[in-house]
PDB file of N, CA and C in Angstrom:
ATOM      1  N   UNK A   1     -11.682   0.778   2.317  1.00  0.00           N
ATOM      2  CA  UNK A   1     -10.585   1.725   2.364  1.00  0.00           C
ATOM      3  C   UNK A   1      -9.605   1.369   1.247  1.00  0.00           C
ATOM      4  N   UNK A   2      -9.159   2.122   0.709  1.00  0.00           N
ATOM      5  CA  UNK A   2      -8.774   2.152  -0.720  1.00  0.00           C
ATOM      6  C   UNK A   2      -6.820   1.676  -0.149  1.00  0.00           C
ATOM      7  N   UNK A   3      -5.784   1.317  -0.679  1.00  0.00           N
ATOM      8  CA  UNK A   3      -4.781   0.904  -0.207  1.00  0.00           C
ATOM      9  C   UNK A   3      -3.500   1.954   0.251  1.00  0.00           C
ATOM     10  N   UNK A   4      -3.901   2.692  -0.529  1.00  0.00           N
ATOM     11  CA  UNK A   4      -2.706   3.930  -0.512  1.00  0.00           C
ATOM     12  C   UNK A   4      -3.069   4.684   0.887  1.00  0.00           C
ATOM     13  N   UNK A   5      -4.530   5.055   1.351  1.00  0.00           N
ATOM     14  CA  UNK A   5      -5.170   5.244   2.296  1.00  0.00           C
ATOM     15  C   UNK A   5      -4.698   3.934   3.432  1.00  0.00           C
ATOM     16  N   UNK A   6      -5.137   3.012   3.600  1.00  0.00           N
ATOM     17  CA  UNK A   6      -4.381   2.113   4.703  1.00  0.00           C
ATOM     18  C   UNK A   6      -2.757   2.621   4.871  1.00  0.00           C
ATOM     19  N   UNK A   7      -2.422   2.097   3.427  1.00  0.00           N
ATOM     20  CA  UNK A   7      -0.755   2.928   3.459  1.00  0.00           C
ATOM     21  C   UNK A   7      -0.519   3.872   4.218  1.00  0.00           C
ATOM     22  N   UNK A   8      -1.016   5.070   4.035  1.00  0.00           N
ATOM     23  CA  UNK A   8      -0.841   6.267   4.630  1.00  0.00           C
ATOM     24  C   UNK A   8      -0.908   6.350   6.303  1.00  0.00           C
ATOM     25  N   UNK A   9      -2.037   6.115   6.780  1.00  0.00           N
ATOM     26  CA  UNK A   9      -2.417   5.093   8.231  1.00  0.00           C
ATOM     27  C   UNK A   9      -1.613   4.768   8.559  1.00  0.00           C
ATOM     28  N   UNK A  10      -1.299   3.772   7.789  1.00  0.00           N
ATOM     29  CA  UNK A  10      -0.545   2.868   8.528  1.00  0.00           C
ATOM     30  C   UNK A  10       0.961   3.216   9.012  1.00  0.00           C
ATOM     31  N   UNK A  11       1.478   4.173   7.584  1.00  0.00           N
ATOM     32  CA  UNK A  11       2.666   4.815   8.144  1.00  0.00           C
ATOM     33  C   UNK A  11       2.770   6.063   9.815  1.00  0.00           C
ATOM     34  N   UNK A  12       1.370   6.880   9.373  1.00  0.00           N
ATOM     35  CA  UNK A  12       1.200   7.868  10.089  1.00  0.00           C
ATOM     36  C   UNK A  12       1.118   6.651  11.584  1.00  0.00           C
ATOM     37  N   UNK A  13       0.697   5.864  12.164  1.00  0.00           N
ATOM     38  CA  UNK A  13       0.542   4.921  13.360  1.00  0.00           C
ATOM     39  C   UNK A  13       2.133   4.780  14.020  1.00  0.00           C
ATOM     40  N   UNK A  14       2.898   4.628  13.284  1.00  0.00           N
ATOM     41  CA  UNK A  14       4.070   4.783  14.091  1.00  0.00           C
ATOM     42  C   UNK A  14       4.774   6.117  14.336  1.00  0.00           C
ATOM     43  N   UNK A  15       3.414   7.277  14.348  1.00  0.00           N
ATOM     44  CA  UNK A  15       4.450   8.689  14.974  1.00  0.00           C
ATOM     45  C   UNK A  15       4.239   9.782  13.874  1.00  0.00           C
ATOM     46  N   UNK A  16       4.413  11.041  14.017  1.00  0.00           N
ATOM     47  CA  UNK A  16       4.216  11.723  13.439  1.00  0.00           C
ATOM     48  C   UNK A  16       5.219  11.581  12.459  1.00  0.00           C
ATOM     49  N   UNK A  17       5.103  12.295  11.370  1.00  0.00           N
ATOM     50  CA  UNK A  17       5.372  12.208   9.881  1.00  0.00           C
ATOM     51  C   UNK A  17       5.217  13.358   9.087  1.00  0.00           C
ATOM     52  N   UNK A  18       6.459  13.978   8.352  1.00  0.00           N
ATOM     53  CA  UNK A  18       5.788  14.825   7.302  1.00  0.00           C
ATOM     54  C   UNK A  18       6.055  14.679   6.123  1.00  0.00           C
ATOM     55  N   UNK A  19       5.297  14.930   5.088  1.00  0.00           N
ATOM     56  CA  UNK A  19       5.295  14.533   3.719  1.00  0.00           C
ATOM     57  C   UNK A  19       5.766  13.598   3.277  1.00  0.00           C
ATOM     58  N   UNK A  20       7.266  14.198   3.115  1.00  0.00           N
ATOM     59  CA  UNK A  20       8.390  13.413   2.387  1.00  0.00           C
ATOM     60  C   UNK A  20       8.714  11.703   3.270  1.00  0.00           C
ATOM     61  N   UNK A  21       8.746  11.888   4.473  1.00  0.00           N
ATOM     62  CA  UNK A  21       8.650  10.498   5.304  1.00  0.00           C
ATOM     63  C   UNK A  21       7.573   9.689   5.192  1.00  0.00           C
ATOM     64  N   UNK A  22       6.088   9.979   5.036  1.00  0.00           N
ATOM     65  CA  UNK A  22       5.023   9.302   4.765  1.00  0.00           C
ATOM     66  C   UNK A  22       5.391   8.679   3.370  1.00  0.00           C
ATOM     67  N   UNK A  23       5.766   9.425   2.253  1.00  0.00           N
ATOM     68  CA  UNK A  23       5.973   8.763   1.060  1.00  0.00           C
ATOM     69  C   UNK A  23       7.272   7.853   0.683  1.00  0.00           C
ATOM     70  N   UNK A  24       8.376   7.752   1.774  1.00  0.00           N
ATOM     71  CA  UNK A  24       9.050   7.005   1.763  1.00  0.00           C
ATOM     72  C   UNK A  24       8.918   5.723   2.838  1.00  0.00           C
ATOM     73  N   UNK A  25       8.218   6.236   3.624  1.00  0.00           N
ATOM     74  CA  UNK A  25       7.203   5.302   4.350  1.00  0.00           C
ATOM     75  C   UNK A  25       6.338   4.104   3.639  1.00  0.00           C
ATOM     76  N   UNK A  26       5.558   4.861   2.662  1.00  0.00           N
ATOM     77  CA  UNK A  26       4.588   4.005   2.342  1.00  0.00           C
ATOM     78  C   UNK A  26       5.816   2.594   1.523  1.00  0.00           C
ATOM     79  N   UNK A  27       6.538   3.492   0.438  1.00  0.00           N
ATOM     80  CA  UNK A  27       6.646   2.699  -0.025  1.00  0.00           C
ATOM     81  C   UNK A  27       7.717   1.632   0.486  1.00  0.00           C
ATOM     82  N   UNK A  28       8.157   1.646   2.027  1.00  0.00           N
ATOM     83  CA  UNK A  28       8.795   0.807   2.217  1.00  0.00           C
ATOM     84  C   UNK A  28       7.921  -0.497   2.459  1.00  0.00           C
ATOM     85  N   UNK A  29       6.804  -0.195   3.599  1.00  0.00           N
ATOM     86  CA  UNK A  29       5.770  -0.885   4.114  1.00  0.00           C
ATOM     87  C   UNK A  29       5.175  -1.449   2.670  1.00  0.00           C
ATOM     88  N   UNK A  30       5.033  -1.369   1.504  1.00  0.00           N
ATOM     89  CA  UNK A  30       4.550  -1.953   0.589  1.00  0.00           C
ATOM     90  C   UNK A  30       5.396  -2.871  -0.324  1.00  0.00           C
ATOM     91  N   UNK A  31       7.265  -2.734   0.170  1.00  0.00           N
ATOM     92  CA  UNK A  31       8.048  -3.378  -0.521  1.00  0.00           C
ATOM     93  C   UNK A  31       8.334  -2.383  -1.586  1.00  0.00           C
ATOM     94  N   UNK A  32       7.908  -1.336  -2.071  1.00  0.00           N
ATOM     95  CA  UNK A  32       8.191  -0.405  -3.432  1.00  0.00           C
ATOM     96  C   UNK A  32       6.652  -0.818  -4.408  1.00  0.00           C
ATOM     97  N   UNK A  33       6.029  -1.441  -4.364  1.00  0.00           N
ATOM     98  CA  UNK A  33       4.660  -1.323  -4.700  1.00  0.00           C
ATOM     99  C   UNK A  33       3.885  -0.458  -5.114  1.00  0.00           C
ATOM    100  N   UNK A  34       3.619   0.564  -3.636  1.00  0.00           N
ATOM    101  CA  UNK A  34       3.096   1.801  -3.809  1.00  0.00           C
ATOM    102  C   UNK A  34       3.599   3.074  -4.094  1.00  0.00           C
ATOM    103  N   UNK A  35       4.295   3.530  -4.744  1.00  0.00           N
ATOM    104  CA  UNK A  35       4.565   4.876  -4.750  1.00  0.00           C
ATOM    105  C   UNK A  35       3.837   6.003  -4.680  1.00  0.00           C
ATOM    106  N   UNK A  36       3.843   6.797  -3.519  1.00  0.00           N
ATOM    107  CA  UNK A  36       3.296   7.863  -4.193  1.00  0.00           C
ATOM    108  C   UNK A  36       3.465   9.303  -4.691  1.00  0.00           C
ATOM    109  N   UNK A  37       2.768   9.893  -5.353  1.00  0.00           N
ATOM    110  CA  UNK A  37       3.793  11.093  -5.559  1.00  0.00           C
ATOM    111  C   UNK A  37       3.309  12.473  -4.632  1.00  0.00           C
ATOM    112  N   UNK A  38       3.698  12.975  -4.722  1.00  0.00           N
ATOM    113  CA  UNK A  38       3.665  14.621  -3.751  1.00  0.00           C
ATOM    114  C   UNK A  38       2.010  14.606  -4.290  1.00  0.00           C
ATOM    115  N   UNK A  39       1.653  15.382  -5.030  1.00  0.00           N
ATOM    116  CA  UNK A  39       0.253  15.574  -5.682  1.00  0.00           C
ATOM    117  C   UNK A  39      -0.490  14.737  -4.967  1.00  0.00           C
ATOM    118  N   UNK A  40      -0.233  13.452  -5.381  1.00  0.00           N
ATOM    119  CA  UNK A  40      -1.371  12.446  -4.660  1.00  0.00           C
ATOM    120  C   UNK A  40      -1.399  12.667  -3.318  1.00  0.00           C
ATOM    121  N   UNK A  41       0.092  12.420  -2.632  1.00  0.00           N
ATOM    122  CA  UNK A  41       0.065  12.261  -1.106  1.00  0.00           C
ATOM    123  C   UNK A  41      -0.710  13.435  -0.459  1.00  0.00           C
ATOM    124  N   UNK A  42      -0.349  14.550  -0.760  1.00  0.00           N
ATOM    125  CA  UNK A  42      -1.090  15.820  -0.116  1.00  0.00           C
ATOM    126  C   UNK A  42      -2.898  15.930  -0.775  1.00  0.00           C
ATOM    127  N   UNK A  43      -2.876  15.394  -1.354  1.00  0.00           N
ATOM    128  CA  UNK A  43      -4.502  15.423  -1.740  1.00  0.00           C
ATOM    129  C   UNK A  43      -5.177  14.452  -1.417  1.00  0.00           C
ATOM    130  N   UNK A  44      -4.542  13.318  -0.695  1.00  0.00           N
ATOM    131  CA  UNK A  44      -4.545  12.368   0.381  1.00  0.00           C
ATOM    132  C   UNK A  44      -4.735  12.944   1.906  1.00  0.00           C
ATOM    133  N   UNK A  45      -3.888  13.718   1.924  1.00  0.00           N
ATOM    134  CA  UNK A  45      -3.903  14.130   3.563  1.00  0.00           C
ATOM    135  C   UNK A  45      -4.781  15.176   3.720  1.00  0.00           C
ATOM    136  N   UNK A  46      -5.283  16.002   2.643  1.00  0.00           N
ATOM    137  CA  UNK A  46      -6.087  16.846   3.153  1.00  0.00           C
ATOM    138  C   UNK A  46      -7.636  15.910   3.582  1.00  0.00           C
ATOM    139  N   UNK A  47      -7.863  15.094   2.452  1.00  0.00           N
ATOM    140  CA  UNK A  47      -9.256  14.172   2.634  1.00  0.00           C
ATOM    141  C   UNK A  47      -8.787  13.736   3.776  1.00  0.00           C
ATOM    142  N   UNK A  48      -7.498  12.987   4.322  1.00  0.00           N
ATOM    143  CA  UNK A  48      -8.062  12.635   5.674  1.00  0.00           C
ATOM    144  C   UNK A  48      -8.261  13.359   6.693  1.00  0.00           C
ATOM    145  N   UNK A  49      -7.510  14.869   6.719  1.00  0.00           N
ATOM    146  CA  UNK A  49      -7.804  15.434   8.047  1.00  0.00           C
ATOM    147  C   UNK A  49      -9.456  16.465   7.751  1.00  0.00           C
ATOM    148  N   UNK A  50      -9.530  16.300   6.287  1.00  0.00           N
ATOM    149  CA  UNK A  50     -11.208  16.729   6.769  1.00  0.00           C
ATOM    150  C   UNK A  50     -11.887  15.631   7.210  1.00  0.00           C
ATOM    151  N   UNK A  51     -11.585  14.211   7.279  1.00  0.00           N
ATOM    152  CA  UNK A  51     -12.480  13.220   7.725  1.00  0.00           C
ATOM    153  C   UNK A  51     -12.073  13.163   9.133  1.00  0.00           C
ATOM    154  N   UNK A  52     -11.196  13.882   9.221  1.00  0.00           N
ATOM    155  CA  UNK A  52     -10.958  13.848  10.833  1.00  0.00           C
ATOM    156  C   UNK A  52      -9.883  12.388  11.624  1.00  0.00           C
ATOM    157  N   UNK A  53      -9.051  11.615  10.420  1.00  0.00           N
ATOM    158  CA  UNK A  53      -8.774  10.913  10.759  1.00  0.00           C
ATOM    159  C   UNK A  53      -6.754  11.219  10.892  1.00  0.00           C
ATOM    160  N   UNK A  54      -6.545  12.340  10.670  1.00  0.00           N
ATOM    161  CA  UNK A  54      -5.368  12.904  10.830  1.00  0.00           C
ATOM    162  C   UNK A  54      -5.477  14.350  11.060  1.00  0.00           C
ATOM    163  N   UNK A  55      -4.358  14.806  12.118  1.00  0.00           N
ATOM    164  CA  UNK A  55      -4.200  16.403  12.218  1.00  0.00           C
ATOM    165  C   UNK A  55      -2.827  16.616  12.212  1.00  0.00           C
ATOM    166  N   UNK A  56      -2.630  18.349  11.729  1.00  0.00           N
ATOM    167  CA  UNK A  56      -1.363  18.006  11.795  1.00  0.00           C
ATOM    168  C   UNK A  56      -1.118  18.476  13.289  1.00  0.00           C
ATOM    169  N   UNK A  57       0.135  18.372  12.864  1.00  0.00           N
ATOM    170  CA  UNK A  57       0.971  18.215  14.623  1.00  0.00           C
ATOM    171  C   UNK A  57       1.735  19.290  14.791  1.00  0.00           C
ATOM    172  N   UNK A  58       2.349  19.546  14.139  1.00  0.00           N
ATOM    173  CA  UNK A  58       3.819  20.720  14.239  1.00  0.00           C
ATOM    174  C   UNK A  58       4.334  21.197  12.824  1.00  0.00           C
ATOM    175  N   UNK A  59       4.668  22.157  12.733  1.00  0.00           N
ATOM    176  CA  UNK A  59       5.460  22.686  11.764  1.00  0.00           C
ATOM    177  C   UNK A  59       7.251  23.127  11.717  1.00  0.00           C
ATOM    178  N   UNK A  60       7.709  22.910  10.888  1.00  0.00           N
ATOM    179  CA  UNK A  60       9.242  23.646  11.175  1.00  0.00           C
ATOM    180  C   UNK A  60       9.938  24.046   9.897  1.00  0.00           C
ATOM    181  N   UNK A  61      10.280  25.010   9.762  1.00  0.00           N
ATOM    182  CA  UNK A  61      11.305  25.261   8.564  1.00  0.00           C
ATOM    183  C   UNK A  61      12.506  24.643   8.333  1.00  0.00           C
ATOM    184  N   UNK A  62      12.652  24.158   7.080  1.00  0.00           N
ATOM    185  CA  UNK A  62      14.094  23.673   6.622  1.00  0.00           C
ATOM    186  C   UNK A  62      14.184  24.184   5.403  1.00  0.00           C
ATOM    187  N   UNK A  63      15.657  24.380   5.345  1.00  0.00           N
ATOM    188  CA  UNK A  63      16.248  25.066   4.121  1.00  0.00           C
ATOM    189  C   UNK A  63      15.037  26.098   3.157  1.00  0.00           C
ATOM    190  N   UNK A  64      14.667  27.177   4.810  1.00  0.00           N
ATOM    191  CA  UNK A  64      13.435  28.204   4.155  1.00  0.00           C
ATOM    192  C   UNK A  64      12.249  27.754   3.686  1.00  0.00           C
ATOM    193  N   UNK A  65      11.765  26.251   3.973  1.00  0.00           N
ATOM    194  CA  UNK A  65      10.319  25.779   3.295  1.00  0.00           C
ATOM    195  C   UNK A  65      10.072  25.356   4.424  1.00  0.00           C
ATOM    196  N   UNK A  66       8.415  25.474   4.498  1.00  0.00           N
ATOM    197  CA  UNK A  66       7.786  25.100   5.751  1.00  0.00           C
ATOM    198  C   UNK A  66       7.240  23.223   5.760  1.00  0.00           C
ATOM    199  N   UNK A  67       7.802  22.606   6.542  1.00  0.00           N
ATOM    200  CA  UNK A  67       7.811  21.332   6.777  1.00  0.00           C
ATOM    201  C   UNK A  67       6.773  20.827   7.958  1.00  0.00           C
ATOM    202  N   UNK A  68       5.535  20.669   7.198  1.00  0.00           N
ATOM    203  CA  UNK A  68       4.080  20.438   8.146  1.00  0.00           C
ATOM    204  C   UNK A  68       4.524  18.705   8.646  1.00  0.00           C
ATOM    205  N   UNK A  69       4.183  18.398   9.661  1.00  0.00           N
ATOM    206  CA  UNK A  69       4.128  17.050  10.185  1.00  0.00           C
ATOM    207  C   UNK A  69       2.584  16.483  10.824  1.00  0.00           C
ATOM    208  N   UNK A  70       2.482  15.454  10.180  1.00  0.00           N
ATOM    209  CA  UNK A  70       0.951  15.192  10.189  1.00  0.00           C
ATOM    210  C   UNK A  70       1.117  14.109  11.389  1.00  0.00           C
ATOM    211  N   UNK A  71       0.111  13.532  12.406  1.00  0.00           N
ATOM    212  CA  UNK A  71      -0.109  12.128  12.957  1.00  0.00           C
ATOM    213  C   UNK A  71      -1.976  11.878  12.634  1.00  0.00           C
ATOM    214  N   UNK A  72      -1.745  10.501  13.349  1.00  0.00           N
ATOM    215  CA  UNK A  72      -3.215   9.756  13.556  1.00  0.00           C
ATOM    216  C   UNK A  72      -4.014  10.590  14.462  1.00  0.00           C
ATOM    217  N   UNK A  73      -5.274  10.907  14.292  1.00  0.00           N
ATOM    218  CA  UNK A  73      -6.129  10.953  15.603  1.00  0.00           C
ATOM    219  C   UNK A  73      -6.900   9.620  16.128  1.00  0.00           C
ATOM    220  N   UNK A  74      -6.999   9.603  16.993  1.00  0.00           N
ATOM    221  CA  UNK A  74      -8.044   8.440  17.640  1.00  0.00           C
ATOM    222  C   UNK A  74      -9.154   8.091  16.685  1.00  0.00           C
ATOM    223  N   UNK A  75      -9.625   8.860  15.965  1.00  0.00           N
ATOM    224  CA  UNK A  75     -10.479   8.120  14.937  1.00  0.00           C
ATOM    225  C   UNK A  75      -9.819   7.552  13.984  1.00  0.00           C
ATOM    226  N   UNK A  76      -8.311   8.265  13.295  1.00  0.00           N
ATOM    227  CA  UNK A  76      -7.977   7.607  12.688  1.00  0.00           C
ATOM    228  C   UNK A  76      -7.221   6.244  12.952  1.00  0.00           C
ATOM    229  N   UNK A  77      -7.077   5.659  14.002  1.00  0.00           N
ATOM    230  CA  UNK A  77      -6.113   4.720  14.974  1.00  0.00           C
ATOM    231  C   UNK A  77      -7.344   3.585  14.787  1.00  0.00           C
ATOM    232  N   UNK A  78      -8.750   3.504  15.088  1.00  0.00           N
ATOM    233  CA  UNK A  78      -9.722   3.102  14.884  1.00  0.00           C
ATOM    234  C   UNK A  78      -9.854   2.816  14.020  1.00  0.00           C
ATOM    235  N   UNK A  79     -10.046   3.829  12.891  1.00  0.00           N
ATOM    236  CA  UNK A  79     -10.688   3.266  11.736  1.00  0.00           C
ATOM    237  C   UNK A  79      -9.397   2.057  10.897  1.00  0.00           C
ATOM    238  N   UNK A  80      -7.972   2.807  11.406  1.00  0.00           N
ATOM    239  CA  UNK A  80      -7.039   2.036  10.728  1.00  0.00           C
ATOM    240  C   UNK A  80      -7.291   0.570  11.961  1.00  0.00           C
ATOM    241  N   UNK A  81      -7.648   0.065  12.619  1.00  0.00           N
ATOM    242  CA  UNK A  81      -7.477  -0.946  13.036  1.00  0.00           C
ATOM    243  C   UNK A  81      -8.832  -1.862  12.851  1.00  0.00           C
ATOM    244  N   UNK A  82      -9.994  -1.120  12.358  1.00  0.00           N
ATOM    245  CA  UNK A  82     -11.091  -1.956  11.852  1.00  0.00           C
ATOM    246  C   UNK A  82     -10.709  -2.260  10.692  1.00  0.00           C
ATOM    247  N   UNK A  83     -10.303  -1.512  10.016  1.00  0.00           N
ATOM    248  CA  UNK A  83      -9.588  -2.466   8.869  1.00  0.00           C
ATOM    249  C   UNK A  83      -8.762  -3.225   8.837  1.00  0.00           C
ATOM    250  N   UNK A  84      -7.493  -3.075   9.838  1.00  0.00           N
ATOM    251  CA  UNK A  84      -7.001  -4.461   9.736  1.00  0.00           C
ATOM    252  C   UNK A  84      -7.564  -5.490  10.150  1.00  0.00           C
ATOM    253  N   UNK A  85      -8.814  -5.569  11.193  1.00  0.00           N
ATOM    254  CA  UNK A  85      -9.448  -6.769  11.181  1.00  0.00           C
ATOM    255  C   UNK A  85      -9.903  -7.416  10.006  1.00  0.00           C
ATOM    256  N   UNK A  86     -10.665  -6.679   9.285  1.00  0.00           N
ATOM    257  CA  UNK A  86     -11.568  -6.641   8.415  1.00  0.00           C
ATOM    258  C   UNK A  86     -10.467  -7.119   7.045  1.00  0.00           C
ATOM    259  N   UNK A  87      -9.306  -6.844   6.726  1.00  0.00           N
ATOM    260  CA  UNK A  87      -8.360  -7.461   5.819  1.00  0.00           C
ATOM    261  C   UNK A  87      -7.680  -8.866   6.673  1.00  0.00           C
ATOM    262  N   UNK A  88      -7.761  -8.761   7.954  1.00  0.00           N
ATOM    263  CA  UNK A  88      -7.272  -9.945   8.444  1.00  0.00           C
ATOM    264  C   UNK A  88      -8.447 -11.082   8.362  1.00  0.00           C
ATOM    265  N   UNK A  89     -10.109 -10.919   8.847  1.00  0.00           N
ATOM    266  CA  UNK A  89     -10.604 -11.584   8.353  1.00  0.00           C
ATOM    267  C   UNK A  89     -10.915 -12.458   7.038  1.00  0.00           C
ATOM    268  N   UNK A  90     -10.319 -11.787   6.134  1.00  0.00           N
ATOM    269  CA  UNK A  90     -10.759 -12.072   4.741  1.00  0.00           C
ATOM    270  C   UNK A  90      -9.349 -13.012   3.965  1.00  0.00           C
ATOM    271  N   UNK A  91      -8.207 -12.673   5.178  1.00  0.00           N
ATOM    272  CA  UNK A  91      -7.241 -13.273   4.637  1.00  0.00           C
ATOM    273  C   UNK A  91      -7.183 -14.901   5.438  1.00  0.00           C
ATOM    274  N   UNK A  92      -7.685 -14.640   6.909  1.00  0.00           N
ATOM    275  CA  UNK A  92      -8.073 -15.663   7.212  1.00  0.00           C
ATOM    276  C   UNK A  92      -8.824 -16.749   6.443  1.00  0.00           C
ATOM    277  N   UNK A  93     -10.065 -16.048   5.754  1.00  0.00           N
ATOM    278  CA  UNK A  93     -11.276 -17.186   4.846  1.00  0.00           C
ATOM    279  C   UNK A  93     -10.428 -17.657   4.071  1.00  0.00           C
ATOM    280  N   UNK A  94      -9.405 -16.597   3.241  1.00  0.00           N
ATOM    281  CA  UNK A  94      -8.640 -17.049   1.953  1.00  0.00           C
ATOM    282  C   UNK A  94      -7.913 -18.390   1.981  1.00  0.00           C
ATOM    283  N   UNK A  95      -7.013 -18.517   3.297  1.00  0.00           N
ATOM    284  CA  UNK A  95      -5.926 -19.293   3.507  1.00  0.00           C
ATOM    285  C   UNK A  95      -7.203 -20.857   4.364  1.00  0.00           C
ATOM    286  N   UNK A  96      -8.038 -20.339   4.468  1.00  0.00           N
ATOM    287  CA  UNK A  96      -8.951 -21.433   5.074  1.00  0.00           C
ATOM    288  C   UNK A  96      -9.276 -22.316   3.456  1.00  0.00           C
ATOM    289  N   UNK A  97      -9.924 -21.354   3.104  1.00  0.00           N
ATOM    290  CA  UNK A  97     -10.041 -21.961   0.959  1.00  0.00           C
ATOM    291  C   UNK A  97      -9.301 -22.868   0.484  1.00  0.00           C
ATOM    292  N   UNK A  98      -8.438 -22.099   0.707  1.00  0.00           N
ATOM    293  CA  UNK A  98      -7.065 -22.387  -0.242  1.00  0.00           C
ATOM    294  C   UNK A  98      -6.527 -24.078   0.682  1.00  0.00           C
ATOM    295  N   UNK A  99      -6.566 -23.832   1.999  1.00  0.00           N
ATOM    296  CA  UNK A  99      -6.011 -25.487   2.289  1.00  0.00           C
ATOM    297  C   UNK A  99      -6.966 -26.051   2.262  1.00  0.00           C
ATOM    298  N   UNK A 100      -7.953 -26.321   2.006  1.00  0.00           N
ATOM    299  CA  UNK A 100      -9.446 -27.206   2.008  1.00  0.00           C
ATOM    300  C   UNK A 100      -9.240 -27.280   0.435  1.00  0.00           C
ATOM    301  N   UNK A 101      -8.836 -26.467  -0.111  1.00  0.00           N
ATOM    302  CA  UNK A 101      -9.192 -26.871  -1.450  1.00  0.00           C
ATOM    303  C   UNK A 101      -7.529 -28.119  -1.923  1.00  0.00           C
ATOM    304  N   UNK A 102      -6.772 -27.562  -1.545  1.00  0.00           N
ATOM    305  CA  UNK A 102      -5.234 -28.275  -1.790  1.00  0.00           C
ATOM    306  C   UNK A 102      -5.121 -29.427  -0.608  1.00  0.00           C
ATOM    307  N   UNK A 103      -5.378 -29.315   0.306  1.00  0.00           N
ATOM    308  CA  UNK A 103      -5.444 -30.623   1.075  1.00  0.00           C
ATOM    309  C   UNK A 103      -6.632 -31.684   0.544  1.00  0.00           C
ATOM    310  N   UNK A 104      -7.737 -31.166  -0.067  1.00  0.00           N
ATOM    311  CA  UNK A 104      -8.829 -32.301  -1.308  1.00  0.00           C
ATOM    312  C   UNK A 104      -8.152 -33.001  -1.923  1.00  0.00           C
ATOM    313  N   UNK A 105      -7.140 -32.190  -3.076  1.00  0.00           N
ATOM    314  CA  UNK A 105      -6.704 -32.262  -4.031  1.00  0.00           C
ATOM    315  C   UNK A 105      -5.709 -33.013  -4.142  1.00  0.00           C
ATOM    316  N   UNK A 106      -5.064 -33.404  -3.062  1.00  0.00           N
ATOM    317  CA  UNK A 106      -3.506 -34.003  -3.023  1.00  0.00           C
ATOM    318  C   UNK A 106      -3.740 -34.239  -2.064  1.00  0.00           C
ATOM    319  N   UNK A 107      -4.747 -35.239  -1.702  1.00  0.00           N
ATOM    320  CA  UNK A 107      -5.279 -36.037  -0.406  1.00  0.00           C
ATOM    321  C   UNK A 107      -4.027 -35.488   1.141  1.00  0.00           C
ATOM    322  N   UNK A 108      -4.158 -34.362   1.123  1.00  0.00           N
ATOM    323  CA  UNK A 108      -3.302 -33.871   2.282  1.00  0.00           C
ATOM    324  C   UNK A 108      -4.821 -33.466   3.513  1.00  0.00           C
ATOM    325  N   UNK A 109      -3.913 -33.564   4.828  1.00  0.00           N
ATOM    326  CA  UNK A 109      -5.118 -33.227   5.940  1.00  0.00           C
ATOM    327  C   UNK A 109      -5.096 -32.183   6.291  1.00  0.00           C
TER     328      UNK A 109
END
């Protein structure tokens, strides 16, 4: 899963969301890292709700423009949480590496 995609997930997991909140979303959850822009984000959300891993939820007008609000579906709640195993595993091996290799090195236990 590509990061902007987790991003997105990951924002959409705490509640429905539309547009403009997902993209100020992401980039909080990333520290300012990720930005993304309108273009991307919506050509983002359409791939996920044809994968079925977001629908939207509600609509409402503000200041005369229609304001779609997207959430997770159960597949997408899933798939976003096999990946965090799957990044938690790998960060696990990392930090396993990394003190086996620095506790060698500087005779630490």
């Amino acid at each position: 899963m590509q990061e902007p995609t987790f991003l997105i997930l990951t924002a959409l997991a705490a509640g429905p969301q539309h547009g403009y909140g997902v993209i100020t979303d992401v980039a909080e959850i990333s520290e300012g890292r990720v930005v993304l822009r309108a273009g991307t984000l919506y050509a983002a959300l359409d791939r996920l709700r044809a994968e079925g891993l977001i629908e939207a939820d509600r609509e409402e007008i503000v200041d005369g423009r229609v304001r779609r609000y997207y959430r997770l579906t159960g597949e997408g709640a899933t798939r976003l949480a096999e990946e965090v195993d799957r990044i938690t595993r790998h960060a696990n091996a990392a930090t396993t590496r990394l003190r086996q290799r620095f506790s060698t090195a500087w005779g630490m236990p």
